[in-house]
PDB file of N, CA and C in Angstrom:
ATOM      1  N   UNK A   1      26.737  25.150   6.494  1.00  0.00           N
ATOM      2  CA  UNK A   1      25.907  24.817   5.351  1.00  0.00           C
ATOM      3  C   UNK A   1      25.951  23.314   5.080  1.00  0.00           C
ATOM      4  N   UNK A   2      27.299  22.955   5.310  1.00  0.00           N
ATOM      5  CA  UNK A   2      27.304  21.377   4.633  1.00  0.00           C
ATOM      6  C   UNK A   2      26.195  20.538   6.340  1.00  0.00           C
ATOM      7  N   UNK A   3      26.469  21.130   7.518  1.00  0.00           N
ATOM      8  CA  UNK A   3      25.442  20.196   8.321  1.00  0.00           C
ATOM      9  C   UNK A   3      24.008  20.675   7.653  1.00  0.00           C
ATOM     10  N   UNK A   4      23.962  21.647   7.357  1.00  0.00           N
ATOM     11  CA  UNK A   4      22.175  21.335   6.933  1.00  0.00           C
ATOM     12  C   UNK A   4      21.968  20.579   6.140  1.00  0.00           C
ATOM     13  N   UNK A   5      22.587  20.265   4.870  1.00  0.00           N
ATOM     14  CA  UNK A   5      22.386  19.414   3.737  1.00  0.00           C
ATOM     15  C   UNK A   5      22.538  17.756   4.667  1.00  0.00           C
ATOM     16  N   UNK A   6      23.242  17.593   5.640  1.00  0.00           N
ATOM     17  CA  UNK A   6      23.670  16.422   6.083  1.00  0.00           C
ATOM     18  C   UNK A   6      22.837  16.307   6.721  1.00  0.00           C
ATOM     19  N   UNK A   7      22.023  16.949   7.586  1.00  0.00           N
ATOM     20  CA  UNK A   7      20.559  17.290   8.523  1.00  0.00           C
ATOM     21  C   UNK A   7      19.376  16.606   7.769  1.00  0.00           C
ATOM     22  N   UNK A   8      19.387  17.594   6.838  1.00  0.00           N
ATOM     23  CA  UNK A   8      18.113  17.109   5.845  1.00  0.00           C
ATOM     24  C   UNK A   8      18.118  15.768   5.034  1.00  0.00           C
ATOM     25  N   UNK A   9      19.509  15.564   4.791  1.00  0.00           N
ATOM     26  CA  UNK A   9      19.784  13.989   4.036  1.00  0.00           C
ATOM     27  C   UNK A   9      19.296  13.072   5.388  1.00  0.00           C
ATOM     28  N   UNK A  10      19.628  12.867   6.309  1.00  0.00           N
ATOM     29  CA  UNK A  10      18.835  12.219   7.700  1.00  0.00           C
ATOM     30  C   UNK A  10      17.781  12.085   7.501  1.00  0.00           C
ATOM     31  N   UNK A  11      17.153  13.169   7.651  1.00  0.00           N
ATOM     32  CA  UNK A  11      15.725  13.303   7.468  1.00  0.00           C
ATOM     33  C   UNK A  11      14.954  12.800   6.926  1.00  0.00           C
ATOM     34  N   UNK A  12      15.569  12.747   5.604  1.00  0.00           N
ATOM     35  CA  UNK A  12      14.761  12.041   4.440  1.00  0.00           C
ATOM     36  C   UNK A  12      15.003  10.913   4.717  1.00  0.00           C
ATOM     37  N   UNK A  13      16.212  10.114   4.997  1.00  0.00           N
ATOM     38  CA  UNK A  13      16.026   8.476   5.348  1.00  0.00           C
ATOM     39  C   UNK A  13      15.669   8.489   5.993  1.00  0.00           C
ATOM     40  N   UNK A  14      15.256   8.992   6.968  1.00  0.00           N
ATOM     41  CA  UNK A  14      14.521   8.729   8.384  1.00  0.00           C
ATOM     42  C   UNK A  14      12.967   8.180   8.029  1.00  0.00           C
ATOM     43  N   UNK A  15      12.436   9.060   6.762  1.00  0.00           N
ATOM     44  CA  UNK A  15      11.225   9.258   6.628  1.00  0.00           C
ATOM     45  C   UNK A  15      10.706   8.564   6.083  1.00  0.00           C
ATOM     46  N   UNK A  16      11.909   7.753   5.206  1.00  0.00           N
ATOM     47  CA  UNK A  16      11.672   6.586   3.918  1.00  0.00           C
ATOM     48  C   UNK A  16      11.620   5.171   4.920  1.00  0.00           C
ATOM     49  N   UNK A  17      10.901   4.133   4.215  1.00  0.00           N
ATOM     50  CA  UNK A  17      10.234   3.244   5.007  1.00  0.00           C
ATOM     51  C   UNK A  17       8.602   3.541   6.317  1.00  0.00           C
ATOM     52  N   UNK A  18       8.490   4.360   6.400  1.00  0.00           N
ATOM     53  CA  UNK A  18       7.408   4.340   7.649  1.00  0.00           C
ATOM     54  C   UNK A  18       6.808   4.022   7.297  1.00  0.00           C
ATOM     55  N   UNK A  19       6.030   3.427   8.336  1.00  0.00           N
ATOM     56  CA  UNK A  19       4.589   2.137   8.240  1.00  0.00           C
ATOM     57  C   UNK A  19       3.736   3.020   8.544  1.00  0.00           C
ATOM     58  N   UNK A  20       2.541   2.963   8.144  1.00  0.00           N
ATOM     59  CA  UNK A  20       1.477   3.069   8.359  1.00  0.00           C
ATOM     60  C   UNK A  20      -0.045   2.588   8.642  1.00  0.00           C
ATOM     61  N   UNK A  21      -0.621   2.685   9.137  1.00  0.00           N
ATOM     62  CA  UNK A  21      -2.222   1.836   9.556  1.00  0.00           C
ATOM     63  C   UNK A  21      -3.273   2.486   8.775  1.00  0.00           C
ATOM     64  N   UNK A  22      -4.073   1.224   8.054  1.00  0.00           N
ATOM     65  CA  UNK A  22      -5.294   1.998   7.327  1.00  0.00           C
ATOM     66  C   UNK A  22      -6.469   0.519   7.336  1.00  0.00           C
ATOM     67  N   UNK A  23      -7.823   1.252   7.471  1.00  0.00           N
ATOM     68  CA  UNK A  23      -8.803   0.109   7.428  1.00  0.00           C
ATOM     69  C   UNK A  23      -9.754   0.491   6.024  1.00  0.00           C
ATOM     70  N   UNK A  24      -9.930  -0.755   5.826  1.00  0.00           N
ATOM     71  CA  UNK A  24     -10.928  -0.917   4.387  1.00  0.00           C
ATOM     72  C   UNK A  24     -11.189  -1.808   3.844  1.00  0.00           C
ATOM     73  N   UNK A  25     -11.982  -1.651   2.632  1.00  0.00           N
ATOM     74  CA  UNK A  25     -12.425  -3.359   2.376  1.00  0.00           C
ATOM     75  C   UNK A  25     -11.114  -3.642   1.270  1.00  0.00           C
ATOM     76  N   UNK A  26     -11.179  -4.862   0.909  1.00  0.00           N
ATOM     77  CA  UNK A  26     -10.369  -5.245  -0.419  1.00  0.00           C
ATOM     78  C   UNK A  26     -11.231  -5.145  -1.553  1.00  0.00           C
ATOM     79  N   UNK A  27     -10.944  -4.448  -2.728  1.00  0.00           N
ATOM     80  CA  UNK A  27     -11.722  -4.750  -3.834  1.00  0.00           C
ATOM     81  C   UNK A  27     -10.496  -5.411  -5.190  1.00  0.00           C
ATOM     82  N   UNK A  28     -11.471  -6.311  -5.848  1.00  0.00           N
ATOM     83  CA  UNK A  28      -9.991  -7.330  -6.578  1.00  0.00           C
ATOM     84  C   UNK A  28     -10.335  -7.125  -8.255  1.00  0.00           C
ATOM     85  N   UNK A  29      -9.835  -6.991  -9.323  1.00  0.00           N
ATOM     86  CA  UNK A  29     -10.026  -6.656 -10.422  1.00  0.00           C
ATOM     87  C   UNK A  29      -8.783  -7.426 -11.835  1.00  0.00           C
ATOM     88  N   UNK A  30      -9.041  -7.601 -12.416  1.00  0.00           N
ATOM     89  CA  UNK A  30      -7.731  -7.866 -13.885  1.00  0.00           C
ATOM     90  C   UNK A  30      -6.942  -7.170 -13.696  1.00  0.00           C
ATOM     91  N   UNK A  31      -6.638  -5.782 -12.844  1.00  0.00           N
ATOM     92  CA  UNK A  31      -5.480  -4.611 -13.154  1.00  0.00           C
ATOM     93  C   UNK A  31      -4.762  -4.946 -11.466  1.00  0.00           C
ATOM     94  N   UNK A  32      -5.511  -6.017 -10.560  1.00  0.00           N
ATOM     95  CA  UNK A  32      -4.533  -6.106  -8.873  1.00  0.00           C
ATOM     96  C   UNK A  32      -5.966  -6.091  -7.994  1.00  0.00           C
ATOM     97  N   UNK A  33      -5.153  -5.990  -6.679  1.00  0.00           N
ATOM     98  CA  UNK A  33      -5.693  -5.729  -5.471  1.00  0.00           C
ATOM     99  C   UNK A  33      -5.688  -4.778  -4.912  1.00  0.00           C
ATOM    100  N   UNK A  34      -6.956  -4.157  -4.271  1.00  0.00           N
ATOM    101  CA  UNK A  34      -6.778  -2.783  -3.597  1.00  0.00           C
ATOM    102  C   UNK A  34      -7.481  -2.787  -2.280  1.00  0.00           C
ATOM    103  N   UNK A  35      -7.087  -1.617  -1.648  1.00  0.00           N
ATOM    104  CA  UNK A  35      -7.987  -1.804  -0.386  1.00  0.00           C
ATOM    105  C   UNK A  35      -8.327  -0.526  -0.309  1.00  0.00           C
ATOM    106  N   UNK A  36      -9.862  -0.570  -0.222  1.00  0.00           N
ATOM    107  CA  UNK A  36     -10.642   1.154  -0.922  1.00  0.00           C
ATOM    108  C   UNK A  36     -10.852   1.480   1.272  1.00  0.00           C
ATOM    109  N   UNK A  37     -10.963   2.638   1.388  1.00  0.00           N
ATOM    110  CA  UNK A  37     -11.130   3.479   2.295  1.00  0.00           C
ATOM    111  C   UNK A  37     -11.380   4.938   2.507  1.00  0.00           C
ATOM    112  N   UNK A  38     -12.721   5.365   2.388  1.00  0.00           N
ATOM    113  CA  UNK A  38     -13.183   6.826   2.321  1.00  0.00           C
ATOM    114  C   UNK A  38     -13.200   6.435   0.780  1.00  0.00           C
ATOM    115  N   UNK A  39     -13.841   5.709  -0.185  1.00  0.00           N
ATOM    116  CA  UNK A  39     -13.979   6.095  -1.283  1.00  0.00           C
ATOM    117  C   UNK A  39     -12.604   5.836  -2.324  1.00  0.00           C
ATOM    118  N   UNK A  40     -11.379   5.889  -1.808  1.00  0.00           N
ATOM    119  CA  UNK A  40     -10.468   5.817  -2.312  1.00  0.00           C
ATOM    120  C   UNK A  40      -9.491   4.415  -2.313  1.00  0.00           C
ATOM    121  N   UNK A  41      -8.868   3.840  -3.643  1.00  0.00           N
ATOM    122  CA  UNK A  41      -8.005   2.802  -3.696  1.00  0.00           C
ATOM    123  C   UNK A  41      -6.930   2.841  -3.380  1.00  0.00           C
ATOM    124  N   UNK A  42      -6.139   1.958  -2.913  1.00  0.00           N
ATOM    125  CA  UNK A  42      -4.555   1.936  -2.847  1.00  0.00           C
ATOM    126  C   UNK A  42      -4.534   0.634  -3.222  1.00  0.00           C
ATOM    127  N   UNK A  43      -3.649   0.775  -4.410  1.00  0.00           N
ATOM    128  CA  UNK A  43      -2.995  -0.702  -4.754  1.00  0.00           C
ATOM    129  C   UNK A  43      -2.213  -1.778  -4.063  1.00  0.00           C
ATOM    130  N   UNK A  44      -2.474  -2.814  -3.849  1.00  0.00           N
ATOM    131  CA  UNK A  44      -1.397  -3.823  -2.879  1.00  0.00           C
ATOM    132  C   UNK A  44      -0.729  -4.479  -3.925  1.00  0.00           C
ATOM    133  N   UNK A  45       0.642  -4.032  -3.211  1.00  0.00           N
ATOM    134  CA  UNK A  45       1.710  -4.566  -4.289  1.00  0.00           C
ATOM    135  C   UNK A  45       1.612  -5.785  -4.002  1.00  0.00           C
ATOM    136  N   UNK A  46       1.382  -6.410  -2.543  1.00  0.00           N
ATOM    137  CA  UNK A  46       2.424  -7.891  -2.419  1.00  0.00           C
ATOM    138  C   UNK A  46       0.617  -8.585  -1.901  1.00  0.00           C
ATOM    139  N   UNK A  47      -0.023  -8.767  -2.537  1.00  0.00           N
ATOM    140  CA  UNK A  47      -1.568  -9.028  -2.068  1.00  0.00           C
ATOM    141  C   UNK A  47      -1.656 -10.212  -2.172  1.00  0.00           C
ATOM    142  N   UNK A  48      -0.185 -11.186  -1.941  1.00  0.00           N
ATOM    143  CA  UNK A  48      -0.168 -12.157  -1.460  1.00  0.00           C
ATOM    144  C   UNK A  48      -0.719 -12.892  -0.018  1.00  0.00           C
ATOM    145  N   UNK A  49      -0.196 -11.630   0.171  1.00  0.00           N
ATOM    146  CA  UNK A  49      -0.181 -11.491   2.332  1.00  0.00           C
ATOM    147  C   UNK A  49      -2.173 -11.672   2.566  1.00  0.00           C
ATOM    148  N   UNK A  50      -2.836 -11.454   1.477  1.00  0.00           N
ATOM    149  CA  UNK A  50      -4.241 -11.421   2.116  1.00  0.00           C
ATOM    150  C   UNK A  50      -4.939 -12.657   1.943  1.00  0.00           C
ATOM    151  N   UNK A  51      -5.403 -12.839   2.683  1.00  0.00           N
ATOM    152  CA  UNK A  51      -6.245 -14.438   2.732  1.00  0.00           C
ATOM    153  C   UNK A  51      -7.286 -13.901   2.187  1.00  0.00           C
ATOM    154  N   UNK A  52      -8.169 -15.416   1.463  1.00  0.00           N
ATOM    155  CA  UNK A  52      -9.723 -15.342   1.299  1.00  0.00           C
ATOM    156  C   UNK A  52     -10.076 -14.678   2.328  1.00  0.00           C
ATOM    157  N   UNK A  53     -10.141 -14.802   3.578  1.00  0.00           N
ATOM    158  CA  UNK A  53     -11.176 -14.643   4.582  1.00  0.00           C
ATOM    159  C   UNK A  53     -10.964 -13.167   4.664  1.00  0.00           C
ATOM    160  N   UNK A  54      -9.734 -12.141   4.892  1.00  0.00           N
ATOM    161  CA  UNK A  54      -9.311 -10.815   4.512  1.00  0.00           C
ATOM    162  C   UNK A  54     -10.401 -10.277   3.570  1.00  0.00           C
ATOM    163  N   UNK A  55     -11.288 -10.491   2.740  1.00  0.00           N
ATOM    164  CA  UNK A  55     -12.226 -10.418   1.788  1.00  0.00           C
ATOM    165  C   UNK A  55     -12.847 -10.121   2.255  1.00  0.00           C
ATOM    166  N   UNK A  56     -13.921 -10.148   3.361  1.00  0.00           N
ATOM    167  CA  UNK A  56     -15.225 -10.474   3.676  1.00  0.00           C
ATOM    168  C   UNK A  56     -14.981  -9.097   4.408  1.00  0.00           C
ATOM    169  N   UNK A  57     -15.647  -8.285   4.391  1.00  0.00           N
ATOM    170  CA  UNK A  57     -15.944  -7.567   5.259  1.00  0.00           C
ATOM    171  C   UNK A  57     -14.475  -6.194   5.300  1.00  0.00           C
ATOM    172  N   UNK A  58     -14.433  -5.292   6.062  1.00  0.00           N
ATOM    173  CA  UNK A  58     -13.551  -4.804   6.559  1.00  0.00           C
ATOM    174  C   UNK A  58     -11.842  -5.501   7.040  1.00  0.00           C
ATOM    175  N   UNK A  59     -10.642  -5.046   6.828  1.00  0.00           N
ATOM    176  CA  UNK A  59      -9.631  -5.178   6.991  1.00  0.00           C
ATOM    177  C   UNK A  59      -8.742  -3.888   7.369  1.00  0.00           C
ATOM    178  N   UNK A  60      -7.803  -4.223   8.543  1.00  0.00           N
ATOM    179  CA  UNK A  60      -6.951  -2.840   9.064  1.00  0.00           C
ATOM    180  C   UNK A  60      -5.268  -4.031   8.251  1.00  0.00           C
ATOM    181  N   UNK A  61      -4.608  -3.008   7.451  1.00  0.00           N
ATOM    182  CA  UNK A  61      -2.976  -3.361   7.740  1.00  0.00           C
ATOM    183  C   UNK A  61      -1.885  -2.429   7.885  1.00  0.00           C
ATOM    184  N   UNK A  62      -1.041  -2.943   7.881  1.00  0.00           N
ATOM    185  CA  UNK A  62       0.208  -2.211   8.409  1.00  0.00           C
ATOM    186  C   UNK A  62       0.851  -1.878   7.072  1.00  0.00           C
ATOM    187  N   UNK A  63       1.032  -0.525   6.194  1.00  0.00           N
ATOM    188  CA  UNK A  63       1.782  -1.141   5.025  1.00  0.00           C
ATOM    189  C   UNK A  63       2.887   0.488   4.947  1.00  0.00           C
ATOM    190  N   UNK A  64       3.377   0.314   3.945  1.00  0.00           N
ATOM    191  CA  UNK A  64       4.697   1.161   3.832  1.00  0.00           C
ATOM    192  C   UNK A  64       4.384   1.745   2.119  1.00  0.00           C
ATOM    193  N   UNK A  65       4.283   2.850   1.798  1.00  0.00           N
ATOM    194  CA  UNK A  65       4.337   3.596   0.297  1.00  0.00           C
ATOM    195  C   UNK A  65       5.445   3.162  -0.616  1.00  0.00           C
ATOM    196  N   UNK A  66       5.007   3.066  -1.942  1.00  0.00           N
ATOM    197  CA  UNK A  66       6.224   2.835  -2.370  1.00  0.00           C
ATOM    198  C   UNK A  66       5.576   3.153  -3.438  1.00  0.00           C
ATOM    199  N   UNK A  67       6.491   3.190  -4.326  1.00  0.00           N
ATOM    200  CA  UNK A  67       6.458   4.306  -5.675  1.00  0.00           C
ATOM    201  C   UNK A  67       5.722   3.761  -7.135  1.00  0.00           C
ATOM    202  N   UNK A  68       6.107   2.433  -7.070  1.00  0.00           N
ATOM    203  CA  UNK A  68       5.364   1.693  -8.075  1.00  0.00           C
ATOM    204  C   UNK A  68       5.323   0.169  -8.176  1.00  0.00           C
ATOM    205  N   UNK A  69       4.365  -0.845  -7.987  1.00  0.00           N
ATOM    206  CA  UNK A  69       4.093  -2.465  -8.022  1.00  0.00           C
ATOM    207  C   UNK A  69       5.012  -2.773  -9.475  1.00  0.00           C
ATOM    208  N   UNK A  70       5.650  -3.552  -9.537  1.00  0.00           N
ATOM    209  CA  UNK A  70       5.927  -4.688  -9.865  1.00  0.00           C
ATOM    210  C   UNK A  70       5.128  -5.442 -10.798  1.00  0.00           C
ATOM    211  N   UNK A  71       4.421  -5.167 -11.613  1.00  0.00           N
ATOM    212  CA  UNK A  71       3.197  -5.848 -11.973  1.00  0.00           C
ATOM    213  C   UNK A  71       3.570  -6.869 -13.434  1.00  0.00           C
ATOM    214  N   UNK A  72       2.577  -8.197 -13.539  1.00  0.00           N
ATOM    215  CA  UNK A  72       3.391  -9.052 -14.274  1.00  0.00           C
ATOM    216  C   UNK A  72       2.004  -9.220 -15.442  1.00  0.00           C
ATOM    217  N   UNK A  73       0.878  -9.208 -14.998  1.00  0.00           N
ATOM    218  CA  UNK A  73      -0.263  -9.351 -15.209  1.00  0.00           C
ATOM    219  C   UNK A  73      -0.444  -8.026 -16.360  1.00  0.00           C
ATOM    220  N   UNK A  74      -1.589  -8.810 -17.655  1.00  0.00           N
ATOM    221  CA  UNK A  74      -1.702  -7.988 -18.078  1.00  0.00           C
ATOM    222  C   UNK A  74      -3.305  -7.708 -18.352  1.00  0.00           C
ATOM    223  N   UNK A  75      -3.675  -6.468 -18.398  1.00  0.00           N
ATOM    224  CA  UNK A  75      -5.160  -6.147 -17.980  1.00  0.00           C
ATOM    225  C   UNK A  75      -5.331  -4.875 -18.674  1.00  0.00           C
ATOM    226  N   UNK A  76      -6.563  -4.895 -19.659  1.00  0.00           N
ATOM    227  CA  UNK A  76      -7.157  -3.357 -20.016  1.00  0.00           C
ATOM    228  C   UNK A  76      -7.711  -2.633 -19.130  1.00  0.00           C
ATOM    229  N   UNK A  77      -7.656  -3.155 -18.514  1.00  0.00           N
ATOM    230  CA  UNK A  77      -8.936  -1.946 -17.035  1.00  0.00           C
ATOM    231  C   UNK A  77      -8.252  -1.125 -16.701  1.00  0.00           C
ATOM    232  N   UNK A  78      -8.286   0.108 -16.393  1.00  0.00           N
ATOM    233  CA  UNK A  78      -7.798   0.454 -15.729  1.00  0.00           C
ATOM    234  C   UNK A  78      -8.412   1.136 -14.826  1.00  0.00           C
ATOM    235  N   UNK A  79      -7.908   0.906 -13.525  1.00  0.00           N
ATOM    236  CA  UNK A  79      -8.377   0.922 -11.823  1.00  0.00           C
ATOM    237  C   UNK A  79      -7.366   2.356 -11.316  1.00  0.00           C
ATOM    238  N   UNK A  80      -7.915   3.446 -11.300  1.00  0.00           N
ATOM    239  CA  UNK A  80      -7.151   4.688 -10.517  1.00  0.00           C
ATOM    240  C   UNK A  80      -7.294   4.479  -9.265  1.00  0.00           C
ATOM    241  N   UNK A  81      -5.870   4.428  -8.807  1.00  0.00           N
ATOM    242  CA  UNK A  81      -5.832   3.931  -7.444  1.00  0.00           C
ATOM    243  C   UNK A  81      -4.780   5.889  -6.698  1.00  0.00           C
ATOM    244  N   UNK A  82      -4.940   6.140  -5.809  1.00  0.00           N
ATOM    245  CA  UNK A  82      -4.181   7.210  -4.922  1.00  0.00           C
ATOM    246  C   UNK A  82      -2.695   6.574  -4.959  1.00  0.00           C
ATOM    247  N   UNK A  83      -2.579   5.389  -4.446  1.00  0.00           N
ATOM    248  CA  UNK A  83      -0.765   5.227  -4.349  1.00  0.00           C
ATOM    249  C   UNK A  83      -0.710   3.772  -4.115  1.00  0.00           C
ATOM    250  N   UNK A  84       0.328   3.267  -4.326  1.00  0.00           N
ATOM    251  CA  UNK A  84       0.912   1.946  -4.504  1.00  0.00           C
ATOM    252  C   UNK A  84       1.230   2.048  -2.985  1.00  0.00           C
ATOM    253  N   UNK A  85       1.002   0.792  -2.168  1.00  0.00           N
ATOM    254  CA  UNK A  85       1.800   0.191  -0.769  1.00  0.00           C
ATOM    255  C   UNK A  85       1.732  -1.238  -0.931  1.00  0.00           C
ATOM    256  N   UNK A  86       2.483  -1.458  -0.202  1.00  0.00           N
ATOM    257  CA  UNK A  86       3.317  -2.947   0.204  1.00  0.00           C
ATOM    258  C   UNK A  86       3.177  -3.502   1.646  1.00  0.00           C
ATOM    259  N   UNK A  87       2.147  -4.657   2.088  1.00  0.00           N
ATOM    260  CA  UNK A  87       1.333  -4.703   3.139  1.00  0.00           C
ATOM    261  C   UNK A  87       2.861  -5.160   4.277  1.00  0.00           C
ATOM    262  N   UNK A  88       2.662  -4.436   5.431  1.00  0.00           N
ATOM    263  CA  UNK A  88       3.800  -5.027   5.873  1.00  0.00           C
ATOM    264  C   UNK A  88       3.609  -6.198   7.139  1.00  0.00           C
ATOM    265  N   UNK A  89       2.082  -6.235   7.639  1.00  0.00           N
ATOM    266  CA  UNK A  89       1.561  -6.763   8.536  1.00  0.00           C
ATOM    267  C   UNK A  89      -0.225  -6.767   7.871  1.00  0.00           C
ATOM    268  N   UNK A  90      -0.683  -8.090   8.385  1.00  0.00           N
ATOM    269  CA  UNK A  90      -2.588  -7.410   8.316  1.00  0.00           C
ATOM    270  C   UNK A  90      -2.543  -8.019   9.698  1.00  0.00           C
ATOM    271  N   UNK A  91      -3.566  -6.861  10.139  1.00  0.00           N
ATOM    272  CA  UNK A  91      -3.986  -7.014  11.629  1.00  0.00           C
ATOM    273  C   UNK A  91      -5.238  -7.700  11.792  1.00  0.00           C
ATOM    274  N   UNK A  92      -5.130  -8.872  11.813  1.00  0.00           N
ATOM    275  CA  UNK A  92      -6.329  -9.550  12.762  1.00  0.00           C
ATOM    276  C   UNK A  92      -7.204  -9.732  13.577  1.00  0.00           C
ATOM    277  N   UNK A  93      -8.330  -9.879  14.060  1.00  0.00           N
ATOM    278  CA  UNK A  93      -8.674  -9.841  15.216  1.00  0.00           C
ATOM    279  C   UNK A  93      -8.901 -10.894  15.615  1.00  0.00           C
TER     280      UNK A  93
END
């Protein structure tokens, strides 16, 4: 019993951190940065990482989930976004 609990505790760190790939445009607002795809937002926590030129058109990055931005800014809008990520790469062409 205690290896399954020790199995599954693995598991779960294993699972925490993974990167992922997604393409979409950036849309920018008073409440952050997002990058919409199929209709849907995800907030960029660190939307430092995106250049002007990242703007124009379509963008693919590399980013990782995380539970909630950091946010310093203050804004009435509010922007429903699917989930908070943290860009870990933008892929270029």
């Amino acid at each position: 019993m205690k290896n399954v609990f020790l199995g599954l505790g693995l598991l779960l760190l294993a699972s925490c951190g993974t990167t992922s790939i997604v393409t979409g445009t950036i849309v920018e607002d008073c409440s952050g940065v997002y990058v919409r795809n199929n209709n849907v937002d995800w907030k960029i926590c660190n939307s430092s990482k995106i250049k002007p030129t990242d703007k124009e058109g379509n963008i693919t990055i590399n980013y990782i989930r995380v539970d909630k931005c950091k946010d310093s800014s203050i804004c009435l809008v509010y922007h429903p976004s699917a989930q908070s990520i943290r860009i870990k790469k933008v892929l270029r062409k």
